[in-house]
N, C-alpha and C. Protein backbone atom coordinates (compact mmCIF):
# COMPACT_ATOMS: atom_id res chain seq x y z
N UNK A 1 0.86 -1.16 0.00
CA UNK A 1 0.00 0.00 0.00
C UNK A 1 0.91 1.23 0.00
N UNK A 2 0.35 2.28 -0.97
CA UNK A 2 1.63 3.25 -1.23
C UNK A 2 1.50 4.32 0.25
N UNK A 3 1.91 4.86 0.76
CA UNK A 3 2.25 5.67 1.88
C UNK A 3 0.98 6.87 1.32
N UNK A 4 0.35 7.71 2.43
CA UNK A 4 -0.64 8.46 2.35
C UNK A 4 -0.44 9.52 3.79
N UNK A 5 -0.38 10.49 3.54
CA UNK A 5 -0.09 11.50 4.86
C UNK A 5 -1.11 12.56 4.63
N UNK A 6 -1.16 13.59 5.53
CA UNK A 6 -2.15 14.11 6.10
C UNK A 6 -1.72 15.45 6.67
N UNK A 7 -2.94 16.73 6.27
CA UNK A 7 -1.90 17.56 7.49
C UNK A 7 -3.48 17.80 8.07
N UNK A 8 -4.51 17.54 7.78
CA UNK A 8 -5.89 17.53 8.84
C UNK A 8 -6.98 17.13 7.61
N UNK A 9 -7.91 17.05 8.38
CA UNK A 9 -9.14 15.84 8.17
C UNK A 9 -9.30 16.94 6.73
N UNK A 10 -9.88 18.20 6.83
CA UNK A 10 -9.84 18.83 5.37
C UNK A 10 -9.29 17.97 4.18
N UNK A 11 -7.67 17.96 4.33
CA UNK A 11 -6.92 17.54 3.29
C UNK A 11 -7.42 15.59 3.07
N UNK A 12 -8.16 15.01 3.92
CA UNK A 12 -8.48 13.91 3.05
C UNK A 12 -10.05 13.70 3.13
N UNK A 13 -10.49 13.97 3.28
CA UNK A 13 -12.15 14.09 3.21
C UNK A 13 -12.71 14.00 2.12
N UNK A 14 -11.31 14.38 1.07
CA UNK A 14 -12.42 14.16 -0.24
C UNK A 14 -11.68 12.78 -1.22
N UNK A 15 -10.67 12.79 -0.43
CA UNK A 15 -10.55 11.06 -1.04
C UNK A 15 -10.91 10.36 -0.81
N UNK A 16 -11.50 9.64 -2.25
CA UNK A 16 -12.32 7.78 -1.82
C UNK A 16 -11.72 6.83 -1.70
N UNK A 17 -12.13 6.50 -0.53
CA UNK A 17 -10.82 4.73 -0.61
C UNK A 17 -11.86 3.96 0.29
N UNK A 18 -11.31 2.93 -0.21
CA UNK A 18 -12.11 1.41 0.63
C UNK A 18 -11.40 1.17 2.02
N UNK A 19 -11.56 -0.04 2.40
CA UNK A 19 -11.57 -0.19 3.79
C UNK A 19 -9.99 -0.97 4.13
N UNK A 20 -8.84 -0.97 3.82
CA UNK A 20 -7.92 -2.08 3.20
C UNK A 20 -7.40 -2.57 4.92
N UNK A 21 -6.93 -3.52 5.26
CA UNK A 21 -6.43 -4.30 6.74
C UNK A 21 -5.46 -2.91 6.99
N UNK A 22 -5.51 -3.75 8.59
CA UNK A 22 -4.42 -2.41 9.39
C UNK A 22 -3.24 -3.07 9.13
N UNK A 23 -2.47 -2.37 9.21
CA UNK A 23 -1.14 -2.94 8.72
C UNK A 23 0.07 -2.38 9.56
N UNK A 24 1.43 -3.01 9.98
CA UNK A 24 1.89 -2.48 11.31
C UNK A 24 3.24 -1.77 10.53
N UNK A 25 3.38 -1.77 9.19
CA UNK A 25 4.72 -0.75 8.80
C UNK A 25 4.24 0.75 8.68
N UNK A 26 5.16 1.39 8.57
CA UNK A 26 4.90 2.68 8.83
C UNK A 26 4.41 3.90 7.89
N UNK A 27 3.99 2.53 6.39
CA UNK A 27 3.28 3.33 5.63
C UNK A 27 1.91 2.81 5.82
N UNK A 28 1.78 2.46 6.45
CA UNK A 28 0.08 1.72 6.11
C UNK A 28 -0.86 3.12 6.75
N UNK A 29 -1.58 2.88 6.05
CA UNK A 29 -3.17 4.01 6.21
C UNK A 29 -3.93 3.31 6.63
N UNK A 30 -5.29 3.08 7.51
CA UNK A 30 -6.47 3.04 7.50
C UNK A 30 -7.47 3.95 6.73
N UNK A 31 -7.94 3.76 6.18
CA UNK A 31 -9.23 4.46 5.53
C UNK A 31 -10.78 4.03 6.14
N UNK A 32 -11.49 4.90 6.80
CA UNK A 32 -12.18 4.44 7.47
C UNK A 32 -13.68 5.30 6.61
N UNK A 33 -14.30 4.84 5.86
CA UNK A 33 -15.53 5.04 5.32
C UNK A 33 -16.55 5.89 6.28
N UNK A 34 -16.81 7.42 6.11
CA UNK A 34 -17.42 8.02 6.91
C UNK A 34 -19.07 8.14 6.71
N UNK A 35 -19.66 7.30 5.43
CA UNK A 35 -21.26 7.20 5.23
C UNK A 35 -21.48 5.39 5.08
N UNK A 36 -20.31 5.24 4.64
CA UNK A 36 -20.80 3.64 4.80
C UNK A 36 -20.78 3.55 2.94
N UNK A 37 -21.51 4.73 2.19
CA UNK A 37 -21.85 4.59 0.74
C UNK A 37 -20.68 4.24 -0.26
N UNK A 38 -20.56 3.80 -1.38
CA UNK A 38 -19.68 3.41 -2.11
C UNK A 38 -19.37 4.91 -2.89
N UNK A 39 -18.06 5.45 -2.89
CA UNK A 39 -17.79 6.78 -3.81
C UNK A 39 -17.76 7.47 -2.54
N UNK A 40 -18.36 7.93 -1.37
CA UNK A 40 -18.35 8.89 -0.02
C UNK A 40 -17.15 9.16 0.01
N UNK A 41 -16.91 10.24 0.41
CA UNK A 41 -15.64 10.57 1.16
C UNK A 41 -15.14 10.09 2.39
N UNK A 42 -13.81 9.69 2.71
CA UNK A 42 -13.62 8.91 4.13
C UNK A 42 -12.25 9.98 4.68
N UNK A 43 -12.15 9.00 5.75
CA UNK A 43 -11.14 10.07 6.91
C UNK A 43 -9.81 9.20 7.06
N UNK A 44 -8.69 9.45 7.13
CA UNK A 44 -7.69 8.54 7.23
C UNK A 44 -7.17 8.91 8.24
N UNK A 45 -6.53 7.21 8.91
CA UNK A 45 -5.96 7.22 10.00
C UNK A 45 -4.62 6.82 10.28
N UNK A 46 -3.42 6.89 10.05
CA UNK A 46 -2.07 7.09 10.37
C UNK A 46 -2.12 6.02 11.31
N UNK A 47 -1.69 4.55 10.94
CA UNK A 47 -1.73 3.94 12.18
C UNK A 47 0.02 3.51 11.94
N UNK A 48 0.59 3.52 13.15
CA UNK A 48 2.16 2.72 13.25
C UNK A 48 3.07 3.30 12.57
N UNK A 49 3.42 4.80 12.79
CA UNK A 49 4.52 5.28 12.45
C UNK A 49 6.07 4.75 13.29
N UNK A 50 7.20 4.92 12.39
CA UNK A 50 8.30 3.79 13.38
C UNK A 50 8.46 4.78 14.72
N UNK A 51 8.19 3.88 15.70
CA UNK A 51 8.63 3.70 16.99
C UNK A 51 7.33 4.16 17.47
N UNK A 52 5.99 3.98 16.77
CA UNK A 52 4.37 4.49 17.76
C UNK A 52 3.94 2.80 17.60
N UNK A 53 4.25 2.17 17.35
CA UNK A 53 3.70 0.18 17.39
C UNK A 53 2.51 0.85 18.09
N UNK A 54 1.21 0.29 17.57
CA UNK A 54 0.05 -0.01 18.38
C UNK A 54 -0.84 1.51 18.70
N UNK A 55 -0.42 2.75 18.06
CA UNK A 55 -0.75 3.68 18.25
C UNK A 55 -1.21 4.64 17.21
N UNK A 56 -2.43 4.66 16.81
CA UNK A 56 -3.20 5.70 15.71
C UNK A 56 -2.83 7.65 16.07
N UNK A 57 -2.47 8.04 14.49
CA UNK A 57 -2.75 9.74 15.04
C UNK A 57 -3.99 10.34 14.90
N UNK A 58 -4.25 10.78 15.83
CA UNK A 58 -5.66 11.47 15.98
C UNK A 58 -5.47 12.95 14.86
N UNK A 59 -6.72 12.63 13.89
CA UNK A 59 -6.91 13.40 13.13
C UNK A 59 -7.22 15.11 13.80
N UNK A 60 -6.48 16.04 12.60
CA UNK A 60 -6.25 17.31 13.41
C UNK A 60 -7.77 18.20 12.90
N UNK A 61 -8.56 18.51 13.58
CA UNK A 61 -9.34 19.59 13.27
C UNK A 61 -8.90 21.18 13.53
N UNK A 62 -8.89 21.92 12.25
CA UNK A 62 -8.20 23.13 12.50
C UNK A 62 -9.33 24.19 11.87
N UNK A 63 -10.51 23.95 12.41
CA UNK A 63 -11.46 25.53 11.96
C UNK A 63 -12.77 24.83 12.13
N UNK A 64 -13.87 25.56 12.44
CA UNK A 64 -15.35 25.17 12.29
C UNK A 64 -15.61 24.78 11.79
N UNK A 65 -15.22 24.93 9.93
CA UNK A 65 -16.02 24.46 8.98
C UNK A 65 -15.59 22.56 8.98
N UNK A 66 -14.60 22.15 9.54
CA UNK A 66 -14.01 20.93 9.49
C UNK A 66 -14.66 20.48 10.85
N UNK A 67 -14.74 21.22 12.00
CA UNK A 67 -15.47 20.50 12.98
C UNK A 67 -17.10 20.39 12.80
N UNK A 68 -17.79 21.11 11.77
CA UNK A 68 -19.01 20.91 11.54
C UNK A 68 -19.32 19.53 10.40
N UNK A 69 -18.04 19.44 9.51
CA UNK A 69 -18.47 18.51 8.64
C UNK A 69 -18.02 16.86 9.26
N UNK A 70 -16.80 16.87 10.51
CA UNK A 70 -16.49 15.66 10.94
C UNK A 70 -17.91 15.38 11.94
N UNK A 71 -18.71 16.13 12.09
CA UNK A 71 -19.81 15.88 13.04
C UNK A 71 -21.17 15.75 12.38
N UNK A 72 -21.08 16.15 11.22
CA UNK A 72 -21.89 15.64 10.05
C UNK A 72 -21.77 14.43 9.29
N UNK A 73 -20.72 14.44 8.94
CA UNK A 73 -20.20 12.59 8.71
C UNK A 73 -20.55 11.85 9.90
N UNK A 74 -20.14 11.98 10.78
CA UNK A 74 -20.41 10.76 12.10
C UNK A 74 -21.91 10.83 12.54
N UNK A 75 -22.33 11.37 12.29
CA UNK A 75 -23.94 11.47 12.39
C UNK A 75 -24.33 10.69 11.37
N UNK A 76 -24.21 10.98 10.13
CA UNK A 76 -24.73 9.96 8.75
C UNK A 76 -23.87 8.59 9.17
N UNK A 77 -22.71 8.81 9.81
CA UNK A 77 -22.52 7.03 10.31
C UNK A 77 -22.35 6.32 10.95
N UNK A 78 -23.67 7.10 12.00
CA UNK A 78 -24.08 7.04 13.36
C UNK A 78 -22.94 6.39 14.37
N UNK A 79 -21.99 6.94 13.78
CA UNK A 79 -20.23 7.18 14.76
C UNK A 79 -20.03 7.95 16.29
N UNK A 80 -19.03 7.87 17.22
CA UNK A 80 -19.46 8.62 18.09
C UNK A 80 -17.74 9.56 17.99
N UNK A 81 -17.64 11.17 17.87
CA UNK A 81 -16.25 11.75 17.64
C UNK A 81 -15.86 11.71 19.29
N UNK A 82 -14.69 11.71 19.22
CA UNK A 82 -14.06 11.83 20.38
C UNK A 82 -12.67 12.88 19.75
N UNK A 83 -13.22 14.17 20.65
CA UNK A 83 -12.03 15.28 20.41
C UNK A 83 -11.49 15.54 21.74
N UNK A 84 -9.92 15.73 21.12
CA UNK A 84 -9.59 16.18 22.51
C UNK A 84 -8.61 17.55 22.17
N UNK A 85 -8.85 18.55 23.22
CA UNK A 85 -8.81 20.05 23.11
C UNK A 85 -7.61 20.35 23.53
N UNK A 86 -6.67 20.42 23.35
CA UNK A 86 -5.09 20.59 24.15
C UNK A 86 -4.77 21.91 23.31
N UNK A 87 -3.42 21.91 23.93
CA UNK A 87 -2.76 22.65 23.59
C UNK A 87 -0.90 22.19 23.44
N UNK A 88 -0.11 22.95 22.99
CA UNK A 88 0.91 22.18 22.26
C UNK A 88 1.81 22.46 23.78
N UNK A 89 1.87 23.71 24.37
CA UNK A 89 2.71 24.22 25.34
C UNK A 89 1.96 23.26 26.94
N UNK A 90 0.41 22.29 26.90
CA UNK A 90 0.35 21.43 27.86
C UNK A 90 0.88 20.38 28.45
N UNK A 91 1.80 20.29 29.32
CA UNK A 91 2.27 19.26 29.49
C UNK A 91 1.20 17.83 29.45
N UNK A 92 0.16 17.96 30.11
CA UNK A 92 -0.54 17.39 30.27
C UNK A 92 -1.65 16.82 29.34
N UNK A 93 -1.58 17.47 28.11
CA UNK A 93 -2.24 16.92 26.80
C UNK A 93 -0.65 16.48 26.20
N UNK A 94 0.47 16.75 26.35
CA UNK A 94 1.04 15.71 25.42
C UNK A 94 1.53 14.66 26.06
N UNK A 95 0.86 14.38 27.29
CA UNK A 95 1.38 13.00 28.02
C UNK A 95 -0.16 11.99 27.60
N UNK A 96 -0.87 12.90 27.62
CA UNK A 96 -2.29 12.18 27.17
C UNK A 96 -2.54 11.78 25.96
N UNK A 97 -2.13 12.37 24.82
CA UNK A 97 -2.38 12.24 23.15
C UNK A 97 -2.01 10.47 23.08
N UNK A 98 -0.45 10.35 23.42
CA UNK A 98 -0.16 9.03 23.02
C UNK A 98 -1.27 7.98 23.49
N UNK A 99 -1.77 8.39 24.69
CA UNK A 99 -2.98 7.44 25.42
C UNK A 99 -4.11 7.28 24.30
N UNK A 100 -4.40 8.35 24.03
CA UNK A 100 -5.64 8.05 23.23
C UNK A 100 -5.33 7.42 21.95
N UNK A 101 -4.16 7.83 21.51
CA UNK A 101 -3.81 7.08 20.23
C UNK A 101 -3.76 5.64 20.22
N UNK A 102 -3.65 5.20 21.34
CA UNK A 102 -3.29 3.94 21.38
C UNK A 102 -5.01 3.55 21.76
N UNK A 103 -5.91 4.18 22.38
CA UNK A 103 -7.22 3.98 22.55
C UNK A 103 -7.95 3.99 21.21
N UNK A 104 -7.72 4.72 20.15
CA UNK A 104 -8.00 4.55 19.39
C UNK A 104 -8.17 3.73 18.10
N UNK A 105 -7.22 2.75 18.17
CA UNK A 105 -7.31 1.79 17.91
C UNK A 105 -8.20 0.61 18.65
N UNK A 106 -8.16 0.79 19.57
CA UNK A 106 -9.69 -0.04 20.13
C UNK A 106 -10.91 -0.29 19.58
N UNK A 107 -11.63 0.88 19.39
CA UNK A 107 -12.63 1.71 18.75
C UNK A 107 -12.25 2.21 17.34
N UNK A 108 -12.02 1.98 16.44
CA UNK A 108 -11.66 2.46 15.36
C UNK A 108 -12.72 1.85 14.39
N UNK A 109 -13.78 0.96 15.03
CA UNK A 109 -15.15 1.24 14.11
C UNK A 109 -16.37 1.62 14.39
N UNK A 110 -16.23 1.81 15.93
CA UNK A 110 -17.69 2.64 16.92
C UNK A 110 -17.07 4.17 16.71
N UNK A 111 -15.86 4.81 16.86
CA UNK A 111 -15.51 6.36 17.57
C UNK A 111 -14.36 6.63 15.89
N UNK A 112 -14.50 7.77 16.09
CA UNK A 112 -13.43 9.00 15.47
C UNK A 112 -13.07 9.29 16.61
N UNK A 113 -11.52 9.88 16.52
CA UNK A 113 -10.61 10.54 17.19
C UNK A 113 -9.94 11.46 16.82
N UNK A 114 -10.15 12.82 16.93
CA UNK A 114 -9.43 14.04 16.41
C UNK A 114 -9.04 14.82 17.63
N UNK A 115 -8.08 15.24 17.91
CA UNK A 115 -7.67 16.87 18.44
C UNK A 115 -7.51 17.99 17.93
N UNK A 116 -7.28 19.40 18.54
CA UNK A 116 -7.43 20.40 18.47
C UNK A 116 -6.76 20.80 18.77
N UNK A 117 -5.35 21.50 18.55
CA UNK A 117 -4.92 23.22 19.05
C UNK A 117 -5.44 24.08 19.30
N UNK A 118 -5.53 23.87 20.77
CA UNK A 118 -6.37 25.46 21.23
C UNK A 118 -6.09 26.76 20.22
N UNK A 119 -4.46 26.78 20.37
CA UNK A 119 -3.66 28.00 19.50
C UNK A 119 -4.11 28.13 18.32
N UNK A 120 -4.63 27.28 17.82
CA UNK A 120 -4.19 26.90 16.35
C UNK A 120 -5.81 27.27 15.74
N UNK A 121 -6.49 27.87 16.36
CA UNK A 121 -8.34 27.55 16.01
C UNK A 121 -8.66 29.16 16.43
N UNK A 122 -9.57 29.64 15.78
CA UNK A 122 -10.22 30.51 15.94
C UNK A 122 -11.18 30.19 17.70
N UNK A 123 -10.92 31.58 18.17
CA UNK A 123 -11.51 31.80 19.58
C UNK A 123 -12.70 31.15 19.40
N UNK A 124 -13.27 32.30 18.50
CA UNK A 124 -15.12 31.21 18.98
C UNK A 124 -15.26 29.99 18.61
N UNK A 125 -14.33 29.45 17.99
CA UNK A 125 -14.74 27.59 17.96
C UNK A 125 -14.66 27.09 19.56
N UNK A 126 -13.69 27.93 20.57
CA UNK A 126 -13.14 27.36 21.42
C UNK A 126 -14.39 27.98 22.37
N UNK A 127 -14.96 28.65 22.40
CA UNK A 127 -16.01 29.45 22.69
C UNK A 127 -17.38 28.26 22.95
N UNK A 128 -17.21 28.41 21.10
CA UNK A 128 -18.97 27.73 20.96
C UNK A 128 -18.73 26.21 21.89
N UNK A 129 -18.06 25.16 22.02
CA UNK A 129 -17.92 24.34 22.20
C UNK A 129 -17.51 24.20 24.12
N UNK A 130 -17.72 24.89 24.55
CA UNK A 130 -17.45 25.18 26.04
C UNK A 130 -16.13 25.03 26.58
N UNK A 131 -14.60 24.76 26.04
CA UNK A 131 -13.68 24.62 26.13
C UNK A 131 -12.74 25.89 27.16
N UNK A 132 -12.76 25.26 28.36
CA UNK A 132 -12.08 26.62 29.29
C UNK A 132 -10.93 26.30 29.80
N UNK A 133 -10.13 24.50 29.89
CA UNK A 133 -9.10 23.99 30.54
C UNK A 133 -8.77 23.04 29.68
N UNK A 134 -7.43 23.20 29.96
CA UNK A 134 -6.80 21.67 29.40
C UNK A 134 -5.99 20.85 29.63
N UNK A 135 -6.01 19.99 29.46
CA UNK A 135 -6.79 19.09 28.23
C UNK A 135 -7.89 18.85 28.51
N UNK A 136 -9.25 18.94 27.45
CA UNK A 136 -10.68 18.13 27.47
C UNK A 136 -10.72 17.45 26.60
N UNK A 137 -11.28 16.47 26.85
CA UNK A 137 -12.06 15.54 26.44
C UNK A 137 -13.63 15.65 25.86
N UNK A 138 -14.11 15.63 24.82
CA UNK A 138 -15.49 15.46 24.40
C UNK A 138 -15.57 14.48 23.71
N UNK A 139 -17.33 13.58 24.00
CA UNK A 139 -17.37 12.85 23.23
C UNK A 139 -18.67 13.04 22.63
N UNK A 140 -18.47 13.30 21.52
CA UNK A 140 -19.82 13.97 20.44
C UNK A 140 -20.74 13.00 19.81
N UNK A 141 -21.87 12.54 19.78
CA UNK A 141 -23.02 11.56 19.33
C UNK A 141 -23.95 12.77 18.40
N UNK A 142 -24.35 12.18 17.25
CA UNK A 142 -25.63 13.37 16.56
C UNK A 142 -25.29 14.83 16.78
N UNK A 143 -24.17 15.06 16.63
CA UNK A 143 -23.76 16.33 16.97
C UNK A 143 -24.44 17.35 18.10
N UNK A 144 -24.22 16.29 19.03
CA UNK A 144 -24.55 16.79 19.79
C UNK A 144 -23.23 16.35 21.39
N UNK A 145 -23.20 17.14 22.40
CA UNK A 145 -21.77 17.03 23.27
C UNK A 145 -22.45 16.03 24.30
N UNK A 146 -22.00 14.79 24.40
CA UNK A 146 -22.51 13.82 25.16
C UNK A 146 -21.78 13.34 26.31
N UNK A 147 -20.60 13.71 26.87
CA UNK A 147 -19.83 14.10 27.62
C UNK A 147 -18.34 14.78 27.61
N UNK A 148 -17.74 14.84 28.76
CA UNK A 148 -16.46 15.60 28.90
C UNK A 148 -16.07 14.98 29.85
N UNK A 149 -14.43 15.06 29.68
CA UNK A 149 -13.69 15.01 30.56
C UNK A 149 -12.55 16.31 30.64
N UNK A 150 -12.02 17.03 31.72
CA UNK A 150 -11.26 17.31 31.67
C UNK A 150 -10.19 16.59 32.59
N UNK A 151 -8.62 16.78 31.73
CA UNK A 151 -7.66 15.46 32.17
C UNK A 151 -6.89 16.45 33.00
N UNK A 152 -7.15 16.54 34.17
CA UNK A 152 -6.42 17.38 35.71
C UNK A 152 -5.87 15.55 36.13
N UNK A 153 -6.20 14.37 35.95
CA UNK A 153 -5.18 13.40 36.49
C UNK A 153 -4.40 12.90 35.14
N UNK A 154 -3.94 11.75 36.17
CA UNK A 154 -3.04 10.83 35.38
C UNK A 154 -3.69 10.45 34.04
N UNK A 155 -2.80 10.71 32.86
CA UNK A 155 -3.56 9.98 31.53
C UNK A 155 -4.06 8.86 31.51
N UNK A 156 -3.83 7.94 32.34
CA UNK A 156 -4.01 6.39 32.35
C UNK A 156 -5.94 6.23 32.89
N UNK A 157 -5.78 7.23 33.86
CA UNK A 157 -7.13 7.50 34.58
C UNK A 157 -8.42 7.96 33.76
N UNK A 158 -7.41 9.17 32.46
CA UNK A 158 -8.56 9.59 31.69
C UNK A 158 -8.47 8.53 31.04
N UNK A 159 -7.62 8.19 30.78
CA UNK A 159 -7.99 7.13 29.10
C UNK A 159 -9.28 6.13 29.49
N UNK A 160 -9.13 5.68 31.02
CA UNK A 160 -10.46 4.59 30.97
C UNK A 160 -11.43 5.04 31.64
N UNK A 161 -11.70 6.34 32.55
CA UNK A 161 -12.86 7.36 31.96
C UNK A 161 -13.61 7.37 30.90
N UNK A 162 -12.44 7.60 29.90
CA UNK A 162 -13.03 7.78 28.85
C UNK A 162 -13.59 6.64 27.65
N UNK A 163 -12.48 5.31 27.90
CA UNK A 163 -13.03 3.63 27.84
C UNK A 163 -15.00 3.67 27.92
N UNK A 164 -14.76 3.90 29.63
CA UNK A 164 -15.94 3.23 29.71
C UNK A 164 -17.40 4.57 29.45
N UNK A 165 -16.93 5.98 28.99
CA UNK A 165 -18.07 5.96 28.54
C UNK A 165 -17.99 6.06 26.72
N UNK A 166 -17.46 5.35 26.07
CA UNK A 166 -17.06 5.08 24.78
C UNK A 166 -18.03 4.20 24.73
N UNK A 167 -17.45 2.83 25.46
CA UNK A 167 -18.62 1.75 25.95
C UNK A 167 -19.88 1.81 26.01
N UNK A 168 -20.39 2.77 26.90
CA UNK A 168 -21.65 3.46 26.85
C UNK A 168 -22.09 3.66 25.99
N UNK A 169 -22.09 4.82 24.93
CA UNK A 169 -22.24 5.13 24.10
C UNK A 169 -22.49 4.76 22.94
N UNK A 170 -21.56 3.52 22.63
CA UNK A 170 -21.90 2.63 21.74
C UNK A 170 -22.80 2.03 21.62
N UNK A 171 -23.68 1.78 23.21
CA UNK A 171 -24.82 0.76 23.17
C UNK A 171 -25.58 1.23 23.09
């Protein structure tokens, strides 16, 4: 499979690709079908870059118009998003990212997983979405905000926080 990179969900949203096995070298893509329909646009997922074994990158949302359409796709495929809101200067979201990456592969056909640069996003996205500390956690159903976490502990603590209401959610 030829190598496929990414600099946020924008830049592949409008490529079509099928569903091909996960694969553990460090070019392999996931392509994960965001309507289910044949021709749809899908979202790709970066799984096993050398030295991440076992660990997906969480797709980057960088503006409204990309957080309105990843919440429009997962609605048409009745998906549940899981964003998480950091910032680059948090210690505490970059001890957490690897956690979820590796959570994400769990769930990689119930949940999406994207983060956010606080820095990096227009205020009122950070606004509309209730975002005041970080790192948070949201987990979005029908576009609509179906819980939060904010990660004030150990990553290990949020990650299965956030496990078991993934779990939830799904059912």
């Amino acid at each position: 499979m030829a190598a496929t990179s990414f600099a946020n969900v924008a830049g592949v949203l409008g490529a079509p690709g099928a569903n091909p096995p996960i694969s553990r070298s460090s070019a392999a893509v996931v392509r994960m079908n965001a309507s289910g329909a044949a021709g749809e646009r899908s979202v790709a997922l970066r799984v096993s870059s050398p030295g991440r074994e076992g660990r997906a990158e969480l797709a980057v949302i960088s503006g409204e118009a990309e957080l309105d359409e990843v919440l429009q796709r997962a609605q048409e495929d009745d998906s549940i998003v899981l964003i998480e809101w950091m910032a680059a200067w948090c210690r505490k979201c970059i001890y957490l990212k690897p956690q979820l990456e590796k959570l994400a592969l769990e769930f990689q056909h119930g949940a999406k997983f994207f983060c956010v640069d606080v820095n990096a996003v227009p205020h009122a996205l950070i606004k509309r979405v209730g975002v005041s500390r970080m790192p948070t956690i949201q987990l979005w159903k029908n576009k609509e905000k179906k819980a939060e976490i904010i990660g004030g502990q150990k990553a290990e603590l949020v990650v299965e926080e956030v496990r078991q209401m993934l779990q939830t959610l799904e059912k």
